[in-house]
N, C-alpha and C. Protein backbone atom coordinates (compact mmCIF):
# COMPACT_ATOMS: atom_id res chain seq x y z
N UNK A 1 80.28 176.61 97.39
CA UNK A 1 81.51 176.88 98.07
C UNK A 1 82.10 178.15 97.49
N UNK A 2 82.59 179.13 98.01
CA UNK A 2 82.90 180.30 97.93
C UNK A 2 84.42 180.22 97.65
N UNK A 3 85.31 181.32 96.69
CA UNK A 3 86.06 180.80 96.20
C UNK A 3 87.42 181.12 97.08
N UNK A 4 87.00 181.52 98.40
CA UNK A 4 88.03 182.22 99.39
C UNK A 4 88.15 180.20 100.16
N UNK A 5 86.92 179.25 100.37
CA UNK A 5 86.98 178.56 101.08
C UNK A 5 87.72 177.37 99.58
N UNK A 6 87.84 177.52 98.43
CA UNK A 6 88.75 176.10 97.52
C UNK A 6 89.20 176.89 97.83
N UNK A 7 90.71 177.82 97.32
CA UNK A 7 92.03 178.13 97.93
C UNK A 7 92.08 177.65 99.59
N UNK A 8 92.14 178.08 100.24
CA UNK A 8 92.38 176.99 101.44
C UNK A 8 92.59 175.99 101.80
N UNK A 9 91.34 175.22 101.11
CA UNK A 9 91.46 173.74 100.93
C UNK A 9 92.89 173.23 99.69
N UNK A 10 92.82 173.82 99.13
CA UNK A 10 94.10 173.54 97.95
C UNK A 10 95.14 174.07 98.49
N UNK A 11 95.40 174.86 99.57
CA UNK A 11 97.04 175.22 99.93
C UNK A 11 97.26 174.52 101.15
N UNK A 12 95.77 173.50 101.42
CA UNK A 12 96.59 173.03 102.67
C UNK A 12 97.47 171.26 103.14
N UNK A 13 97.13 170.51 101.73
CA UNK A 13 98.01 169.74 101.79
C UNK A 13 99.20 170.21 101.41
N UNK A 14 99.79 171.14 100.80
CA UNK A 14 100.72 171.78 100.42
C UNK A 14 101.27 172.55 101.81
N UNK A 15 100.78 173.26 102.68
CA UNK A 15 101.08 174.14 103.63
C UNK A 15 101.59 172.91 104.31
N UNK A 16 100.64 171.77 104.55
CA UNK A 16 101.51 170.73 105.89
C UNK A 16 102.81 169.94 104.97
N UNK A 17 102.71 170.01 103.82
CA UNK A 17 104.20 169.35 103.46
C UNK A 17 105.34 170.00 103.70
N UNK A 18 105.22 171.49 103.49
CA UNK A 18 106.06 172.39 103.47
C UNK A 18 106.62 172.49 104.95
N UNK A 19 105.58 171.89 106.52
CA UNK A 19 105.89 172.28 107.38
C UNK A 19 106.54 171.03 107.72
N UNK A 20 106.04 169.82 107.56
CA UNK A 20 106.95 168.69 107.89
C UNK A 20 108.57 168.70 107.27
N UNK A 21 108.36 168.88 106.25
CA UNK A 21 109.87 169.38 105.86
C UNK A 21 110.76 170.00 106.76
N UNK A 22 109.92 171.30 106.43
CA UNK A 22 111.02 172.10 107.57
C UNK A 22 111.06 171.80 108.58
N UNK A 23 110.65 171.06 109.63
CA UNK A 23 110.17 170.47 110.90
C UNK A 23 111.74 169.30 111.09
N UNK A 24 111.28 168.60 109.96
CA UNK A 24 112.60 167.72 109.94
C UNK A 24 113.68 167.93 109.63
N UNK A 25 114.01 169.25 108.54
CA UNK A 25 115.10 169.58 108.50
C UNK A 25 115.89 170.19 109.50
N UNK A 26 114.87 170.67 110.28
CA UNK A 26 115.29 171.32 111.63
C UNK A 26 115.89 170.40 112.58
N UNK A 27 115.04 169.41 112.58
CA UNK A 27 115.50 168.23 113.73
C UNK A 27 116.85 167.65 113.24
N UNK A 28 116.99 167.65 111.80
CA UNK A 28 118.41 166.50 111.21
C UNK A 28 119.66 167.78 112.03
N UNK A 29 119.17 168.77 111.72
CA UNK A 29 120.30 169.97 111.97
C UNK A 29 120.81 169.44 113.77
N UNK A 30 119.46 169.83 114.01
CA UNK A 30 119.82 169.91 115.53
C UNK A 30 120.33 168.37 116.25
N UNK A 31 120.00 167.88 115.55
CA UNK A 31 120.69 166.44 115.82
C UNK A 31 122.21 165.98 115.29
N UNK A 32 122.34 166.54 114.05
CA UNK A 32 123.36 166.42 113.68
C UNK A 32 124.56 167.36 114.45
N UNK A 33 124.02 168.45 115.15
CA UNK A 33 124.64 169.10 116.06
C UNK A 33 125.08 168.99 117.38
N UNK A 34 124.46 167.85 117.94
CA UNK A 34 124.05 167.49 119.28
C UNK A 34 125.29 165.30 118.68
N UNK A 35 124.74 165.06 117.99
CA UNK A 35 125.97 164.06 117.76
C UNK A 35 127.42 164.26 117.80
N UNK A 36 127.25 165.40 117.23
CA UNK A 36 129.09 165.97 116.76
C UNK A 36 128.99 166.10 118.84
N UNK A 37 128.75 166.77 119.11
CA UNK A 37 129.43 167.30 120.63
C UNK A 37 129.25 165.59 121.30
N UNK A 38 128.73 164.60 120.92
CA UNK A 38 128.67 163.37 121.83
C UNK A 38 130.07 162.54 120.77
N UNK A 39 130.30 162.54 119.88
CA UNK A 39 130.76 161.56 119.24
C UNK A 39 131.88 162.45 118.28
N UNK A 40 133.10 161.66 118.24
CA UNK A 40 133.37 160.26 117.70
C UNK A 40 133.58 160.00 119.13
N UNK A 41 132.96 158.89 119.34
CA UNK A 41 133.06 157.97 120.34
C UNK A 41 133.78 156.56 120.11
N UNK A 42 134.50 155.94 120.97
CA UNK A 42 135.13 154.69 120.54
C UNK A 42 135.22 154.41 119.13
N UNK A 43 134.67 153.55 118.29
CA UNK A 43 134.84 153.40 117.37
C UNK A 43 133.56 153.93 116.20
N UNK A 44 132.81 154.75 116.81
CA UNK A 44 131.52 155.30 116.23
C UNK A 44 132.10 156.90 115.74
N UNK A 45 132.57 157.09 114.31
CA UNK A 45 132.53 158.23 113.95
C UNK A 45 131.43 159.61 114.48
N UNK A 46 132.31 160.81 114.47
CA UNK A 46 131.05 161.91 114.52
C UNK A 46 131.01 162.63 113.32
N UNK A 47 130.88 163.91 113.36
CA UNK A 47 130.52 164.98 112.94
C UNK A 47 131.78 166.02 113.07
N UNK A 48 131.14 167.17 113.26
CA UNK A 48 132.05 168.31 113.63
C UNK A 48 132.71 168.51 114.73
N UNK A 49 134.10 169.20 115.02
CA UNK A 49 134.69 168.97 116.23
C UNK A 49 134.75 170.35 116.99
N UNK A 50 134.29 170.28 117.90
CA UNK A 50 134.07 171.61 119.25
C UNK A 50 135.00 171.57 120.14
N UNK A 51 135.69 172.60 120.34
CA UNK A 51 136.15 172.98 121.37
C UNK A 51 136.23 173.93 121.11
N UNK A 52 137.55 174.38 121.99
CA UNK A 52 138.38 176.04 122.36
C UNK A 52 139.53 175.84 120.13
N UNK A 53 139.30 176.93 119.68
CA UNK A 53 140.33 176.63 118.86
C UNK A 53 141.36 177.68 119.04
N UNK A 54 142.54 176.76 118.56
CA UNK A 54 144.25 177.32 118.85
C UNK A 54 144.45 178.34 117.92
N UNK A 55 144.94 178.89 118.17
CA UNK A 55 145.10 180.34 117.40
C UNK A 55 146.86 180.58 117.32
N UNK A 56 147.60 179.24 117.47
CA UNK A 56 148.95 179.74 117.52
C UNK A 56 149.18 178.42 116.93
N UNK A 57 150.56 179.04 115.62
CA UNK A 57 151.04 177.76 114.88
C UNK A 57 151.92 176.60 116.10
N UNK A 58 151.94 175.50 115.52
CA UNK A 58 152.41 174.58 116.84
C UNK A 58 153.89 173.55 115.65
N UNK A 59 154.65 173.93 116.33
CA UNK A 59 155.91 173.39 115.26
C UNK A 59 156.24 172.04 116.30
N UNK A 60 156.09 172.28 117.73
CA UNK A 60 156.89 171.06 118.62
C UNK A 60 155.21 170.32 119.08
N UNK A 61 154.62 169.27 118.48
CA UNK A 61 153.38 168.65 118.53
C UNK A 61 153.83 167.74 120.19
N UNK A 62 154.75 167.91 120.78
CA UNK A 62 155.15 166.39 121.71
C UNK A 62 154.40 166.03 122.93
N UNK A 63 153.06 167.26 123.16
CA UNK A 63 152.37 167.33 123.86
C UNK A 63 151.31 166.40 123.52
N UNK A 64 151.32 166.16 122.42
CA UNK A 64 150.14 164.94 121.66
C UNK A 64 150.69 163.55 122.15
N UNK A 65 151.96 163.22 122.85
CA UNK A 65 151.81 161.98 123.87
C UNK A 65 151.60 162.21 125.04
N UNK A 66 150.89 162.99 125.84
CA UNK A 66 150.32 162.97 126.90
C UNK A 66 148.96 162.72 126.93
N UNK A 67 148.65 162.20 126.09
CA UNK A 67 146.74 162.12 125.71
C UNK A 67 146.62 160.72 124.96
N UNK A 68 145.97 159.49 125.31
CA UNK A 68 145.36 158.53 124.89
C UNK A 68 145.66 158.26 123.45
N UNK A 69 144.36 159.69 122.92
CA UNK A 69 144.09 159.55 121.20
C UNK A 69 144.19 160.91 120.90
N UNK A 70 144.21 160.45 119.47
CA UNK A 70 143.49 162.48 119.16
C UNK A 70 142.19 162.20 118.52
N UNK A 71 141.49 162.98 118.35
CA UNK A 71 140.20 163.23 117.33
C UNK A 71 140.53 164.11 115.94
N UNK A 72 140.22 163.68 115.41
CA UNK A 72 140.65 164.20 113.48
C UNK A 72 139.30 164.66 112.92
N UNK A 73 139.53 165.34 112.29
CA UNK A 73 138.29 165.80 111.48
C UNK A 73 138.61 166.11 109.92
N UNK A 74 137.97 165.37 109.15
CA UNK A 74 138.24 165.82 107.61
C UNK A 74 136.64 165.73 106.86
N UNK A 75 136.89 166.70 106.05
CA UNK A 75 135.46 166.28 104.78
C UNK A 75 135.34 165.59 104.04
N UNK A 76 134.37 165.09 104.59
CA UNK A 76 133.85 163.68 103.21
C UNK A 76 132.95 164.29 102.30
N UNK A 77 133.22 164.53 101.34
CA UNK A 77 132.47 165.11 100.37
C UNK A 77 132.25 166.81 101.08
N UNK A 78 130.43 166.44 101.61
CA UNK A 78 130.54 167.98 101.91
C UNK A 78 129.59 167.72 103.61
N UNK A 79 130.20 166.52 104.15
CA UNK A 79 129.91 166.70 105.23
C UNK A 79 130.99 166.77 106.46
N UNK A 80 131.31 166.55 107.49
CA UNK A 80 132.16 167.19 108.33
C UNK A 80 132.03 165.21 109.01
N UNK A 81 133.73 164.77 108.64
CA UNK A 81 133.42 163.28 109.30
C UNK A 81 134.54 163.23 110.20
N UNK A 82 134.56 162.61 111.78
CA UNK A 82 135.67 162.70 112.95
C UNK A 82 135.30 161.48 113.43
N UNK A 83 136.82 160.71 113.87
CA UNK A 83 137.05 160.01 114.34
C UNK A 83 138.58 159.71 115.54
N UNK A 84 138.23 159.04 116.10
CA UNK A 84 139.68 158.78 117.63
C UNK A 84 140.49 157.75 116.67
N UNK A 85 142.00 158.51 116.98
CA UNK A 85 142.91 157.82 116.01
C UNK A 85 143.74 157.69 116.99
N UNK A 86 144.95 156.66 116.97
CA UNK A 86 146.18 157.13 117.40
C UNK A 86 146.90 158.07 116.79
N UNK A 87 147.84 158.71 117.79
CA UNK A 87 148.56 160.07 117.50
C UNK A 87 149.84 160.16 118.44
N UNK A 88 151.25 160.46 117.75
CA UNK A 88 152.17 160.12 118.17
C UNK A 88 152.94 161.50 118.29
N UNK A 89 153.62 161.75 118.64
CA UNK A 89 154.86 162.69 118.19
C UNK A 89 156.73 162.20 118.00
N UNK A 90 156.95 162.45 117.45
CA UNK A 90 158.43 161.92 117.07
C UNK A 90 159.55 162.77 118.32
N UNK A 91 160.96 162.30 118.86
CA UNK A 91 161.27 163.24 119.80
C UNK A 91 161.33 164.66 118.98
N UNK A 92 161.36 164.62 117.60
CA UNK A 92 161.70 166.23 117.04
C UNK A 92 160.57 166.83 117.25
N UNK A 93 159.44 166.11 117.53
CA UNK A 93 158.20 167.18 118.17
C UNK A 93 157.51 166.92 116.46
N UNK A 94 157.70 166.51 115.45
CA UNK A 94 156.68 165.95 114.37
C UNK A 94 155.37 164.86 114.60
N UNK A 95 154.21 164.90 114.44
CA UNK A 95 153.26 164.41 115.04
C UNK A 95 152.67 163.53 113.38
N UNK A 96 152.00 162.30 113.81
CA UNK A 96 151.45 161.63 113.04
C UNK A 96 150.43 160.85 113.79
N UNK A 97 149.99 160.44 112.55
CA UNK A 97 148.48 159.78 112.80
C UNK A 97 148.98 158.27 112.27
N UNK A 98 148.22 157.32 113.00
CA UNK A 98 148.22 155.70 112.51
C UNK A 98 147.31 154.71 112.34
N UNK A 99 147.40 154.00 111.20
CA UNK A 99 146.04 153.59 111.50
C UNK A 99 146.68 152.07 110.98
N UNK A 100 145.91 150.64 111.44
CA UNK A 100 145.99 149.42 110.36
C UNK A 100 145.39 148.78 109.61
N UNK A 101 145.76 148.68 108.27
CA UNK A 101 144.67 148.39 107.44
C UNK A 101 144.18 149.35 107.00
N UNK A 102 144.97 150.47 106.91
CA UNK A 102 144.36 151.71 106.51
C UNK A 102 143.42 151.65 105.05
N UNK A 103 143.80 151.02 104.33
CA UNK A 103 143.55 151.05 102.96
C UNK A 103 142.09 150.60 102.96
N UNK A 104 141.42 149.96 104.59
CA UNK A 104 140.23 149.95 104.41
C UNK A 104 139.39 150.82 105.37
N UNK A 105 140.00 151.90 105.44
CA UNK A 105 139.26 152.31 106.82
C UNK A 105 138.47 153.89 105.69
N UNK A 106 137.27 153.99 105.89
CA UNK A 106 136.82 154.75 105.36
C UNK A 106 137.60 156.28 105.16
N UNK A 107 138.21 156.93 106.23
CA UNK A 107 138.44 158.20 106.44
C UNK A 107 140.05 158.12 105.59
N UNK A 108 140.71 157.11 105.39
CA UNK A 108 141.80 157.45 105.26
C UNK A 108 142.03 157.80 103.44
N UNK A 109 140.83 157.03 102.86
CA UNK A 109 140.52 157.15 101.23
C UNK A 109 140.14 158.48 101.11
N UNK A 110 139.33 159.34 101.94
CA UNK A 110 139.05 160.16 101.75
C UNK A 110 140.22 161.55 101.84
N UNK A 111 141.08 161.56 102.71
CA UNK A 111 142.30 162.10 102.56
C UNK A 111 143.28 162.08 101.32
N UNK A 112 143.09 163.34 100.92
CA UNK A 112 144.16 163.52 99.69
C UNK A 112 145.55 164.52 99.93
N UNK A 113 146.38 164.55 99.37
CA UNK A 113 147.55 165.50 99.20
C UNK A 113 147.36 167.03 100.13
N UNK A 114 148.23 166.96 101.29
CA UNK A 114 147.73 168.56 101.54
C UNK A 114 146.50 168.84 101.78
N UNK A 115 145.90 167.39 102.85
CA UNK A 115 144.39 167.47 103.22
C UNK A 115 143.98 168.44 104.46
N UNK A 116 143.37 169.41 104.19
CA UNK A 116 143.03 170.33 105.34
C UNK A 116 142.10 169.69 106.15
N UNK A 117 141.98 169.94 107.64
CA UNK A 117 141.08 169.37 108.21
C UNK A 117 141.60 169.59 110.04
N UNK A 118 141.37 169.12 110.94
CA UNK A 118 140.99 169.56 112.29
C UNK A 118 141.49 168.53 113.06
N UNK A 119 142.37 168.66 114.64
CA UNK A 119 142.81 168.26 115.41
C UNK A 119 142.46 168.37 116.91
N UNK A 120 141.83 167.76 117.48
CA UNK A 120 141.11 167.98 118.70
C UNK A 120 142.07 167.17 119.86
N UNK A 121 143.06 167.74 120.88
CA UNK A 121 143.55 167.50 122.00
C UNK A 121 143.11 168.05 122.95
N UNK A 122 142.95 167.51 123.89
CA UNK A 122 142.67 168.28 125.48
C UNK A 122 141.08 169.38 125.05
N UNK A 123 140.48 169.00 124.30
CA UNK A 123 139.43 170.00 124.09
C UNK A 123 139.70 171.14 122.85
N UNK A 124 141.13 171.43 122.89
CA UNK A 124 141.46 172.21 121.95
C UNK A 124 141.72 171.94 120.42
N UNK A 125 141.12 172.54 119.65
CA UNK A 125 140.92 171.96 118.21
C UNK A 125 142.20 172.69 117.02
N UNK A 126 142.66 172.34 116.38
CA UNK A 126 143.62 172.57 115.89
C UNK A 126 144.07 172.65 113.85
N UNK A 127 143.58 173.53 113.45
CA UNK A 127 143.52 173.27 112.56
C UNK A 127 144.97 173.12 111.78
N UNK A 128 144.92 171.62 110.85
CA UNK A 128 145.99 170.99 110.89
C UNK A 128 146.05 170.90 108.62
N UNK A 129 146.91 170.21 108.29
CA UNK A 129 147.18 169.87 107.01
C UNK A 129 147.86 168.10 107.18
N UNK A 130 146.77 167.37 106.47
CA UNK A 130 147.41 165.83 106.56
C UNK A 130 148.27 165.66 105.11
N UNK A 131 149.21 165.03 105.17
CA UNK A 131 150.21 164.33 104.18
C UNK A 131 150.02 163.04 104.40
N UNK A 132 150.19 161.82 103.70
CA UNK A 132 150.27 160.22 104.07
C UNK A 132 151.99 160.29 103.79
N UNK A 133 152.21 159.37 104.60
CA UNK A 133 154.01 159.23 104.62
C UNK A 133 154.20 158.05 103.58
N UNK A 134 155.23 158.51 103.16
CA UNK A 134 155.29 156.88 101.82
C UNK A 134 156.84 156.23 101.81
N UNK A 135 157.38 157.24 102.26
CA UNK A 135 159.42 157.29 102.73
C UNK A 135 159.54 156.24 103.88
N UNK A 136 159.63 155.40 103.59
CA UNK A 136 159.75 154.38 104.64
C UNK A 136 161.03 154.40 106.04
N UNK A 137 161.93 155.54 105.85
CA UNK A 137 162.40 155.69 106.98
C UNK A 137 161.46 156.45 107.79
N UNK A 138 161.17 157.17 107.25
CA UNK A 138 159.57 158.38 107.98
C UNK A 138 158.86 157.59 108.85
N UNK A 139 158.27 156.60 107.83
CA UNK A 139 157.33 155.69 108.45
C UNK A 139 158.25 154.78 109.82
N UNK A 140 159.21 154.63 109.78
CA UNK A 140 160.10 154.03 110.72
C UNK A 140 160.06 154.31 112.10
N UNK A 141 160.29 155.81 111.87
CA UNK A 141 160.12 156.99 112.93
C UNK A 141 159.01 157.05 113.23
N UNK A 142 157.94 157.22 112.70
CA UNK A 142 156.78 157.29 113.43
C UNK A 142 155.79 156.04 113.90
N UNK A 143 156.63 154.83 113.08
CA UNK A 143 156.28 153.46 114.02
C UNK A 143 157.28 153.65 115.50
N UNK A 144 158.16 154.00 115.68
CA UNK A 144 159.15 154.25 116.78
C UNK A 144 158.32 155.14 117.63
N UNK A 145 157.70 155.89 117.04
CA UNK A 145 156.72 156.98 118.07
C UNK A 145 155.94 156.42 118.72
N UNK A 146 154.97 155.38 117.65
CA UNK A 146 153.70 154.53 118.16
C UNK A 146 154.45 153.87 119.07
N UNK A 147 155.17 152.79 119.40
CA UNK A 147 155.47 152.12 119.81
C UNK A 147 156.33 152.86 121.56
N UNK A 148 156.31 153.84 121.38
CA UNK A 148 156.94 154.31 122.59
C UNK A 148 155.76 154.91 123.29
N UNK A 149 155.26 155.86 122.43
CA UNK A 149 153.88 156.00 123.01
C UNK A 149 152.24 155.14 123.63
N UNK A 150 152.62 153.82 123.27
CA UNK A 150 151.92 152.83 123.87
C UNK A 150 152.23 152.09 124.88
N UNK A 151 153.32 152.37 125.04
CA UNK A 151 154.75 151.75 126.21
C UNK A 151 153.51 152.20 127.02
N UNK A 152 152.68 153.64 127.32
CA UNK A 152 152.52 153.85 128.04
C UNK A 152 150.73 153.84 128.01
N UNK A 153 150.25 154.31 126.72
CA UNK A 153 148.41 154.53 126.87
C UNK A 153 148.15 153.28 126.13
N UNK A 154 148.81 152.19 126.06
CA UNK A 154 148.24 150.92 124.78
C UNK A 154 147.81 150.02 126.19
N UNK A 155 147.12 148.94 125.83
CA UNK A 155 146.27 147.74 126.21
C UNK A 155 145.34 147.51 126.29
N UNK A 156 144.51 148.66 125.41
CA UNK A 156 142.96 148.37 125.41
C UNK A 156 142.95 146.89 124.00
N UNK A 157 142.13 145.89 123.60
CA UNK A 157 142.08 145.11 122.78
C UNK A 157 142.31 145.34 121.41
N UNK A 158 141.97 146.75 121.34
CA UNK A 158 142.09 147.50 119.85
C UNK A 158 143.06 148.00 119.82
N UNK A 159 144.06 147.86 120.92
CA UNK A 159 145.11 148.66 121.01
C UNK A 159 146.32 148.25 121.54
N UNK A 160 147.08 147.40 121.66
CA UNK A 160 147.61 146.28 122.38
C UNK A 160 148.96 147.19 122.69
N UNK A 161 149.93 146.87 123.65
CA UNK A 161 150.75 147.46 123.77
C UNK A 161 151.91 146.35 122.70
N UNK A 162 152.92 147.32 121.49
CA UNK A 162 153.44 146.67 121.27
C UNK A 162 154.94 146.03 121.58
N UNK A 163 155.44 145.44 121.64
CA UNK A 163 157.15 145.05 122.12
C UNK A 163 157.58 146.01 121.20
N UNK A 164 158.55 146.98 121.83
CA UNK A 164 159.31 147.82 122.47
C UNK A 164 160.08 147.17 120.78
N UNK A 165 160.71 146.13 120.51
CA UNK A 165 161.57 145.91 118.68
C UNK A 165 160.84 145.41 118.11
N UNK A 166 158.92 145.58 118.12
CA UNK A 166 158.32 145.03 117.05
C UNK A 166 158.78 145.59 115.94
N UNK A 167 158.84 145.40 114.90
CA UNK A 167 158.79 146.20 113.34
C UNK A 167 157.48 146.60 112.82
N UNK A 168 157.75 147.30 111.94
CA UNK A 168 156.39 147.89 111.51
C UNK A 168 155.94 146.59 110.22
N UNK A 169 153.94 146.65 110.69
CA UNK A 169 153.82 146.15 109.81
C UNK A 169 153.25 146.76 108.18
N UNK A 170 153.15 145.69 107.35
CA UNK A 170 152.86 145.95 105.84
C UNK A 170 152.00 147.04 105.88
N UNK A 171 150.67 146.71 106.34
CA UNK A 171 149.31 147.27 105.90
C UNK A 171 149.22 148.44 106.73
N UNK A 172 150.13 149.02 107.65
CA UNK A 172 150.42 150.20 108.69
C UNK A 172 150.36 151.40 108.23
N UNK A 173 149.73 152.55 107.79
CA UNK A 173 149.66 153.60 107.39
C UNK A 173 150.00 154.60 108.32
N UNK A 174 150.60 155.73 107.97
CA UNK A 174 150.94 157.15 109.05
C UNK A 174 150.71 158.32 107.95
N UNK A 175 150.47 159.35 108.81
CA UNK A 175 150.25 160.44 108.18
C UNK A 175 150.80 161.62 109.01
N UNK A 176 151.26 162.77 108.41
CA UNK A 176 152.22 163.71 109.42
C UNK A 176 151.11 164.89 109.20
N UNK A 177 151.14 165.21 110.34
CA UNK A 177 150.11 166.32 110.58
C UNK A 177 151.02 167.72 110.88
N UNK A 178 150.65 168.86 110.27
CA UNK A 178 151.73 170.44 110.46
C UNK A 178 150.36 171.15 110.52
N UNK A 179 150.59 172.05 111.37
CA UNK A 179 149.76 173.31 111.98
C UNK A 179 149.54 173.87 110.87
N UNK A 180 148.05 174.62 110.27
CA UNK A 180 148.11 175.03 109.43
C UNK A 180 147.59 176.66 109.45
N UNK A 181 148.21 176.98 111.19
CA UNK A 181 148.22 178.65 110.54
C UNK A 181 149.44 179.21 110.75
């Protein structure tokens, strides 16, 4: 055997590892790219959030009760994680996020102080700054938001419409979302 035909033979279990690799890393990409534009769906987190992005700071949010949900986007570690939240606006045009049981919902642990991260309405994506509210009149107000704002998009099972003097409950988390350019 000639020593042009061992090199060959020795680079080529090596050559097909190198190509399956890249083969698959290609596919995780392109898949992971092709999820984000299908999902967050109902209750199935996505990826990254696409649309048109806003290019103008937004101080009066009150357009965020004309829409169902919003879609949120924050980093988990160092991947890009979105999900359909409720989303309210207060009449001063201050917008928050709600969730119940927050304390077990994956995305909301991951949110810290002055959390940067992404707002998707009507297609348009919004890059936003999350706070968690802890001032319990705050939280008051923006249970008053939820609750007016379901008057009208609530009755799905996950989503019930609530009476108009429910109170807020214990385990109820909000978070105030401000434009962050």
């Amino acid at each position: 055997m000639s020593e042009i035909q061992a090199t060959d033979q020795n680079a080529n279990p090596r050559t097909i590892i190198i190509s399956i690799a890249a083969i698959v890393t290609v596919a995780a990409i392109v898949g992971f790219f092709i999820y984000s534009t299908i999902c967050p769906c109902e209750r199935t987190p996505g990826g990254l959030l696409f649309g048109e992005r806003s290019s103008e700071a937004i101080s009066d949010w009150s357009f965020a009760n004309d829409v169902p949900l919003c879609q949120i986007q924050i980093w988990a570690g160092i991947r890009p994680h979105s999900i359909n939240l409720n989303c309210m606006a207060t009449p001063d045009g201050k917008l928050y996020l709600s969730c119940s049981y927050c304390d077990t919902k994956y995305w909301a642990n991951k949110v810290g102080a002055n959390e940067s991260g992404r707002l998707r309405l009507n297609g348009v994506v919004y890059p936003v700054v999350f706070n968690r509210v802890l001032d319990p009149a705050e939280l008051d107000s923006a249970w008053a938001a939820r609750v007016t704002k379901l008057q009208t998009f609530g009755g799905a099972p996950v989503n019930p419409v609530p009476d108009v003097d429910s109170l807020r409950p214990d385990r109820w988390w909000s978070f105030n979302l401000v434009s962050a350019i």
